[in-house]
N, C-alpha and C. Protein backbone atom coordinates (compact mmCIF):
# COMPACT_ATOMS: atom_id res chain seq x y z
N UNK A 1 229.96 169.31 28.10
CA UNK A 1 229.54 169.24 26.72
C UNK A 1 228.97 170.60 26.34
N UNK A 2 229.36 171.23 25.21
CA UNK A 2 229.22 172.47 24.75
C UNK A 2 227.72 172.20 24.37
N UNK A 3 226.70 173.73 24.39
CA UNK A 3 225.43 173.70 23.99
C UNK A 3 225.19 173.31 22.43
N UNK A 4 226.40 173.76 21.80
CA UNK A 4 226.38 173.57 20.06
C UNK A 4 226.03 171.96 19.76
N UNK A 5 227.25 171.33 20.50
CA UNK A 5 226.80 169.88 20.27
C UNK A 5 225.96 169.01 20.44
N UNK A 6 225.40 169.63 21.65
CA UNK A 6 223.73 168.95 22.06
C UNK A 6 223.06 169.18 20.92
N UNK A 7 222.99 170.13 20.69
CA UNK A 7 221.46 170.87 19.49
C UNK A 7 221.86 169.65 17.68
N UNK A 8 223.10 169.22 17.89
CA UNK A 8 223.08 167.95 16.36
C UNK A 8 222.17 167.57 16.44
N UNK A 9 221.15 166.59 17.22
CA UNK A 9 220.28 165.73 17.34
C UNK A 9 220.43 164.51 18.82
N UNK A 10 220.74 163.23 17.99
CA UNK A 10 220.91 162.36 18.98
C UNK A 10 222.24 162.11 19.13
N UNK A 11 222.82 161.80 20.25
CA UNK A 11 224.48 161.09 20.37
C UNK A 11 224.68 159.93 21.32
N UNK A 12 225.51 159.84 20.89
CA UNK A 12 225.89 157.63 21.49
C UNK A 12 226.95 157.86 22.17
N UNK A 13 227.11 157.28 23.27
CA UNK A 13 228.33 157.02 23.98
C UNK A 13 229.04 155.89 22.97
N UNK A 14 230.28 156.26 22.67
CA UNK A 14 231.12 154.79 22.47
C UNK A 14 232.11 154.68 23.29
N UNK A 15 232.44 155.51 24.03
CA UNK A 15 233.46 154.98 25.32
C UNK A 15 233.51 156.05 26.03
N UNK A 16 233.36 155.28 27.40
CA UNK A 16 233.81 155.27 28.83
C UNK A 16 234.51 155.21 29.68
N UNK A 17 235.21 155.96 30.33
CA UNK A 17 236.53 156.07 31.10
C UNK A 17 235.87 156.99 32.40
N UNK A 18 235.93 156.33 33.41
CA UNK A 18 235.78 156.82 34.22
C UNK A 18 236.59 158.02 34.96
N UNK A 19 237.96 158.04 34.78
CA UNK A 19 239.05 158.83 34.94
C UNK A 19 238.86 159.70 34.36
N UNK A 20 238.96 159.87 32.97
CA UNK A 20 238.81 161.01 32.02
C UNK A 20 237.36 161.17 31.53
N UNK A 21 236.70 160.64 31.10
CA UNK A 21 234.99 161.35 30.38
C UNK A 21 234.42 160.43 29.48
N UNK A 22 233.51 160.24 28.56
CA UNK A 22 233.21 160.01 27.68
C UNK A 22 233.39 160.42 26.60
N UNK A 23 233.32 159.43 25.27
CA UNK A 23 233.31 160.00 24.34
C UNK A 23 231.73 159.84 23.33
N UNK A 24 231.30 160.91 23.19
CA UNK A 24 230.09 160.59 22.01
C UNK A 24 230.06 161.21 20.46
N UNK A 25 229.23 160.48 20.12
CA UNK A 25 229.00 160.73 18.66
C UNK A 25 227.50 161.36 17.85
N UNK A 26 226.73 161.88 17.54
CA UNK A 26 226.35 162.32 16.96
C UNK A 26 226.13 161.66 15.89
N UNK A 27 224.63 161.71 15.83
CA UNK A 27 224.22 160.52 14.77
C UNK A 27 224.80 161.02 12.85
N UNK A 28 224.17 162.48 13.07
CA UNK A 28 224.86 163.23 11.66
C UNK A 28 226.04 162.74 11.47
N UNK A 29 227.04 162.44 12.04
CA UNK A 29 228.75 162.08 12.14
C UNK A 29 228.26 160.67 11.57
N UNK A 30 228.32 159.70 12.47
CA UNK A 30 227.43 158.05 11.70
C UNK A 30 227.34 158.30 10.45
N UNK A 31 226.16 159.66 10.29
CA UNK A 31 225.98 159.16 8.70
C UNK A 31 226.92 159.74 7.83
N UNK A 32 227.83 160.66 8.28
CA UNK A 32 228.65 161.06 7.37
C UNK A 32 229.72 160.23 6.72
N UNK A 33 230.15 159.45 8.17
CA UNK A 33 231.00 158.59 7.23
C UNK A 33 230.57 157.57 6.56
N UNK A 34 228.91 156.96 6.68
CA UNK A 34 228.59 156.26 5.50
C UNK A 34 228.82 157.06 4.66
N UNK A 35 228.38 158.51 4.07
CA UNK A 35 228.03 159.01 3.14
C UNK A 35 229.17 159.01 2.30
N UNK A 36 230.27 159.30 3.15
CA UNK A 36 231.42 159.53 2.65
C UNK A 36 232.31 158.30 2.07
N UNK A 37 232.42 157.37 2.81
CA UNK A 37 232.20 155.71 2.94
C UNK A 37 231.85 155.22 1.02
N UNK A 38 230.82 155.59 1.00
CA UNK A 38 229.68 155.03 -0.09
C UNK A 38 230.66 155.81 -1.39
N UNK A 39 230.38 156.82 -1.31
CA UNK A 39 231.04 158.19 -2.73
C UNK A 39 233.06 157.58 -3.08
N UNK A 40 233.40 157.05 -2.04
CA UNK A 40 234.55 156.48 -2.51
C UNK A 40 234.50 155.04 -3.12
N UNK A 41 233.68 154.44 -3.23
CA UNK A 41 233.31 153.49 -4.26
C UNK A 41 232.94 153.62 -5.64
N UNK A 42 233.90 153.04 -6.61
CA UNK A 42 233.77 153.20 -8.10
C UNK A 42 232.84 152.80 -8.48
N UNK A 43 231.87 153.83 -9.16
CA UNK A 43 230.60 153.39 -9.79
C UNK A 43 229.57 154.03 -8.74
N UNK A 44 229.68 154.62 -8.23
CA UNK A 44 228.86 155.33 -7.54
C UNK A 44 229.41 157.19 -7.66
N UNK A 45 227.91 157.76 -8.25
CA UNK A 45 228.19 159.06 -9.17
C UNK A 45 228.16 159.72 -7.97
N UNK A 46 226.89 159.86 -6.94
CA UNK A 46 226.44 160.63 -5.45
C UNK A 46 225.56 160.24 -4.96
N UNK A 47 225.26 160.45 -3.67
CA UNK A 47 223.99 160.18 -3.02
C UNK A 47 223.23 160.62 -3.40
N UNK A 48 222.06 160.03 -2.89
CA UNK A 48 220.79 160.51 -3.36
C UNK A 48 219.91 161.36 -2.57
N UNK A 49 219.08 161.88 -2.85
CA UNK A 49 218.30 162.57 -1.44
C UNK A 49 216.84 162.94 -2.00
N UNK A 50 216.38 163.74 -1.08
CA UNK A 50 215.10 164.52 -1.99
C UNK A 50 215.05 165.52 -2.56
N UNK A 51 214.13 166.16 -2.84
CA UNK A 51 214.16 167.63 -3.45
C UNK A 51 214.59 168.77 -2.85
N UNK A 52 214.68 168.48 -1.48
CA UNK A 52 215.72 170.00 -0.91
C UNK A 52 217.11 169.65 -0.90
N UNK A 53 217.65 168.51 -0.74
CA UNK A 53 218.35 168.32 -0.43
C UNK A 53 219.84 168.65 -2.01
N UNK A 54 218.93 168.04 -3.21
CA UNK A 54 219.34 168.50 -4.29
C UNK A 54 219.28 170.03 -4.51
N UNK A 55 218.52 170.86 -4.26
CA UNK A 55 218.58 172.15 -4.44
C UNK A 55 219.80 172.85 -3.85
N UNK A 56 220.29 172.73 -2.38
CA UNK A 56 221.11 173.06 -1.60
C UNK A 56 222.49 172.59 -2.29
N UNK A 57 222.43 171.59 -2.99
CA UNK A 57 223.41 170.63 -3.40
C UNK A 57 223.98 171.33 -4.35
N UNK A 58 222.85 172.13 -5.44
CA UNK A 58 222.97 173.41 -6.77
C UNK A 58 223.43 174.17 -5.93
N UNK A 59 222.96 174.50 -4.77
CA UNK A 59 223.51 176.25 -4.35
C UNK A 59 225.22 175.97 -3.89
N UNK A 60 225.97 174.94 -3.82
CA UNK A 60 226.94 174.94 -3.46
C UNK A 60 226.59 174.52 -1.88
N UNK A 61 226.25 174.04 -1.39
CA UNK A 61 226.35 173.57 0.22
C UNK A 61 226.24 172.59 0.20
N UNK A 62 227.03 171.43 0.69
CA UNK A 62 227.01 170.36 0.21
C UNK A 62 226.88 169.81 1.91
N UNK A 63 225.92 169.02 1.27
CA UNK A 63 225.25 168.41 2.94
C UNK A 63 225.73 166.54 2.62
N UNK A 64 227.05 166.24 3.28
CA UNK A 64 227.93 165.15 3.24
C UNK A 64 226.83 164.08 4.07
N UNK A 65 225.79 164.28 4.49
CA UNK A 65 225.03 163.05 4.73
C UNK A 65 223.78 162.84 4.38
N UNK A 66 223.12 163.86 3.45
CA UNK A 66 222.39 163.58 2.49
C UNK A 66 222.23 162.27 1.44
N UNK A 67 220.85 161.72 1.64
CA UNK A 67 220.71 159.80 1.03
C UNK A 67 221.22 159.11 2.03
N UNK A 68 221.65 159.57 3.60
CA UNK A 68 221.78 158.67 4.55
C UNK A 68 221.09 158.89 5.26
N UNK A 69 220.48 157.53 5.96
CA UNK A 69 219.42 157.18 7.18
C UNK A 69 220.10 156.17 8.27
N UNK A 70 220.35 156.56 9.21
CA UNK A 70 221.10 155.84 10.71
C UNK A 70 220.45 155.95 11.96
N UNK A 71 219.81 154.28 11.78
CA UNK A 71 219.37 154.06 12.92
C UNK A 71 220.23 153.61 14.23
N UNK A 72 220.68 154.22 15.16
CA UNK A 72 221.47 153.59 16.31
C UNK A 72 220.71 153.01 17.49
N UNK A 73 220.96 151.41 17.64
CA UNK A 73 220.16 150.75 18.70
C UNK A 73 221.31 150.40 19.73
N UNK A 74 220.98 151.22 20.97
CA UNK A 74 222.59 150.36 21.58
C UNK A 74 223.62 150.58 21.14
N UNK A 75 224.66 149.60 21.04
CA UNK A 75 225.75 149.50 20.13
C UNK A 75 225.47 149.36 18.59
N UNK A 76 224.59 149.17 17.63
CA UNK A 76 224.37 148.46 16.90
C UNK A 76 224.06 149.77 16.16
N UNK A 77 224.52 149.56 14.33
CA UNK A 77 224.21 150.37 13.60
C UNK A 77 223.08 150.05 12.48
N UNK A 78 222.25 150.56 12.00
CA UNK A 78 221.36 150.01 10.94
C UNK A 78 221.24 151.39 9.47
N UNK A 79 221.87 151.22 8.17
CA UNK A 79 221.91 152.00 7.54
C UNK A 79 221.14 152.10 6.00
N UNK A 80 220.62 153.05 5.58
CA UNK A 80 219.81 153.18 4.43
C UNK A 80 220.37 154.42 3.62
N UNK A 81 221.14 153.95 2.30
CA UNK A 81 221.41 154.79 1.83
C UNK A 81 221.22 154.62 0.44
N UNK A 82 220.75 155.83 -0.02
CA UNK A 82 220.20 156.37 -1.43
C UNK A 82 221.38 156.59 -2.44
N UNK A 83 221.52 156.01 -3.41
CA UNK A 83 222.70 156.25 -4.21
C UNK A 83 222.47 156.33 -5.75
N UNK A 84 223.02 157.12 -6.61
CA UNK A 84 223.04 157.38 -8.10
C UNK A 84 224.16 156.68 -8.48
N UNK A 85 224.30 155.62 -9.31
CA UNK A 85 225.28 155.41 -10.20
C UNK A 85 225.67 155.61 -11.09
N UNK A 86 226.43 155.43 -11.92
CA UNK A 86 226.81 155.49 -13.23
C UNK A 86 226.73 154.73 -13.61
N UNK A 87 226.43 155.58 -15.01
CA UNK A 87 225.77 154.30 -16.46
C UNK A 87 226.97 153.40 -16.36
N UNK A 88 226.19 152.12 -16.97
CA UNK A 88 227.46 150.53 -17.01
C UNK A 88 227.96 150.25 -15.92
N UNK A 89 227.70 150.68 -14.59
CA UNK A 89 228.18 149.81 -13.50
C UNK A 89 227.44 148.91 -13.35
N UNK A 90 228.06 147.85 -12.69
CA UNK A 90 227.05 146.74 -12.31
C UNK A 90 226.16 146.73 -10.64
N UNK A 91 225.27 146.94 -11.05
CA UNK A 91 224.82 147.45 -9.72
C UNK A 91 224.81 146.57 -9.03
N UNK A 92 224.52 145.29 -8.55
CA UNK A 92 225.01 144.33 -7.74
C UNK A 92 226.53 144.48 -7.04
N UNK A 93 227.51 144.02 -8.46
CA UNK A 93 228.74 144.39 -7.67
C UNK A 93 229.13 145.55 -6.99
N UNK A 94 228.40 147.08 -7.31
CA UNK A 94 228.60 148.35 -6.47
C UNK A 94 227.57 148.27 -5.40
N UNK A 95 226.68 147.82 -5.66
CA UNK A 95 226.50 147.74 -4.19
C UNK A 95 227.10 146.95 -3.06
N UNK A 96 227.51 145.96 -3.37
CA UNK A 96 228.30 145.04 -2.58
C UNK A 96 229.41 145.85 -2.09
N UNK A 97 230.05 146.57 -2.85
CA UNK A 97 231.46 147.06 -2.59
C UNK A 97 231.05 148.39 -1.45
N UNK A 98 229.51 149.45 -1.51
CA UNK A 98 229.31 150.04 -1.11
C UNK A 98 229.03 149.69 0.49
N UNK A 99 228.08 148.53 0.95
CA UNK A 99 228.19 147.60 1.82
C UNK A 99 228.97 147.54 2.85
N UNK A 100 230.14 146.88 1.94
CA UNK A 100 231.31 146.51 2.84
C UNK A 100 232.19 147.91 3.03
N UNK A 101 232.19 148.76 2.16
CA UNK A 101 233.29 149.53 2.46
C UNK A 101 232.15 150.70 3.63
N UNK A 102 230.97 151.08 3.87
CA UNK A 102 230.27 151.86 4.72
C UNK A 102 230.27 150.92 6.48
N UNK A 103 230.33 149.43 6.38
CA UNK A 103 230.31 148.27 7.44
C UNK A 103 231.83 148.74 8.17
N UNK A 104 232.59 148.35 7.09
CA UNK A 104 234.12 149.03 7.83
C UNK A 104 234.35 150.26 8.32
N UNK A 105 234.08 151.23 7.61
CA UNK A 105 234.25 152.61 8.21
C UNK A 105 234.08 152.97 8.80
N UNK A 106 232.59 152.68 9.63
CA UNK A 106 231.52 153.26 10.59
C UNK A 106 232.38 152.20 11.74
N UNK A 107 232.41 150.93 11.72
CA UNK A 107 233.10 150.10 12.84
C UNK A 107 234.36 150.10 13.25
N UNK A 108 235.13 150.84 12.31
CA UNK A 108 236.82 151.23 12.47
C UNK A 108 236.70 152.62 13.39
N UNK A 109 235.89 153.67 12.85
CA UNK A 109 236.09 154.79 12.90
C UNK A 109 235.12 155.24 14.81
N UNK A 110 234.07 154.35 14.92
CA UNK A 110 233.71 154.42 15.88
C UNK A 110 233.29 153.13 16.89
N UNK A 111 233.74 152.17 16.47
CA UNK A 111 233.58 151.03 17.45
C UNK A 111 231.93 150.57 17.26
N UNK A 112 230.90 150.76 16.88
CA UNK A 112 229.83 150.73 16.60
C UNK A 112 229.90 148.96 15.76
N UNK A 113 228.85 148.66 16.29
CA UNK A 113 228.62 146.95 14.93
C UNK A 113 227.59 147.55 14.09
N UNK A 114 227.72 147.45 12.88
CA UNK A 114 226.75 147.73 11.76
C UNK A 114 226.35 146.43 11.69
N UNK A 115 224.93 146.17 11.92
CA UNK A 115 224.02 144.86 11.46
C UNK A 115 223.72 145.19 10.05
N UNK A 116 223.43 146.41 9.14
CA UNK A 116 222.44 146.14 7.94
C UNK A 116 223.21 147.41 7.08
N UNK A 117 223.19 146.96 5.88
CA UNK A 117 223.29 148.56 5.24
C UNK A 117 222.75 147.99 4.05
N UNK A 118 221.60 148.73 3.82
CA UNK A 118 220.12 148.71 2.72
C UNK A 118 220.99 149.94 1.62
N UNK A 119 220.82 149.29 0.28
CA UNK A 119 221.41 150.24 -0.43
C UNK A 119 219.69 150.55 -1.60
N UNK A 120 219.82 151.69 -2.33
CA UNK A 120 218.30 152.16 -2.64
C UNK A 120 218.89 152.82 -3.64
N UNK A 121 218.84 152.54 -5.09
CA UNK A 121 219.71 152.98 -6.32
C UNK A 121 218.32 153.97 -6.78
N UNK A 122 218.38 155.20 -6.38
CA UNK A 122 217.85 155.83 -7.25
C UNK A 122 217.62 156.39 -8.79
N UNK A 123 218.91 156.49 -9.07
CA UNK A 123 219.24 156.94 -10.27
C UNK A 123 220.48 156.10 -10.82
N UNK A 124 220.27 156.30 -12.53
CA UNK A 124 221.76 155.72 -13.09
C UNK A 124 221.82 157.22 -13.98
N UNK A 125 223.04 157.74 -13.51
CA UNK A 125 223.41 158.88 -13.95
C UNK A 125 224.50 158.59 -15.59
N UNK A 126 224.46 159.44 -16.69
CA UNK A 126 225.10 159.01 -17.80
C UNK A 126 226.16 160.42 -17.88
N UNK A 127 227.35 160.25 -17.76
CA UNK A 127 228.05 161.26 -18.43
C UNK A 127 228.01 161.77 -19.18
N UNK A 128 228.93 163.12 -19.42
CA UNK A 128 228.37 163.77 -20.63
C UNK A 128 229.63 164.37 -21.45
């Protein structure tokens, strides 16, 4: 394992092969594809974040897991994500759709069970 990849943070085994190696993941990765996950749902404008995170967001660097929080227990995923909508969505039904489509992604894409995904509507954003 290269030194670069250690220094992400935390990483998860999701598979084991004794023959060939492991494979891990990196919790930043987890949240990316919620993040990413979430922004392909209609009615959802962007994530949300805090005040640096929006600034960086102006400078052009776009930090793809910003408004995501991933807790990994074990196998098990637990997710909190911050989201802006757009005016006249129904926020019930986008969140629902946000839900299910972040539950699938994360469990397709890495074998992981998502128990929870907490959605946290910060903003309703209005076009212009």
């Amino acid at each position: 394992m290269t030194k670069e990849f250690e220094d992400r943070g935390t990483t998860y085994s999701i598979h084991e092969n004794v023959n060939i190696g492991e494979v891990k993941v990196a919790d930043e990765v987890v949240a990316i594809i919620a993040g990413l996950a979430a922004t392909e749902v209609e009615g959802v404008d962007s994530l949300g974040g805090n005040i640096t995170n929006e600034i960086v967001s102006k400078l052009g660097m776009k930090n793809l897991s910003k408004g995501v929080k991933v807790t990994v227990e074990e196998s098990s995923v637990l997710v909190d994500i911050t989201l802006n909508l757009k005016y006249g969505t129904q926020i019930p039904a986008v969140s629902a759709k946000v839900q299910d489509k972040v539950k699938s992604a994360i469990e397709t894409m890495t074998g992981l069970s998502v128990t929870e995904v907490n959605i946290k509507v910060a903003s309703v954003n209005v076009e212009n």
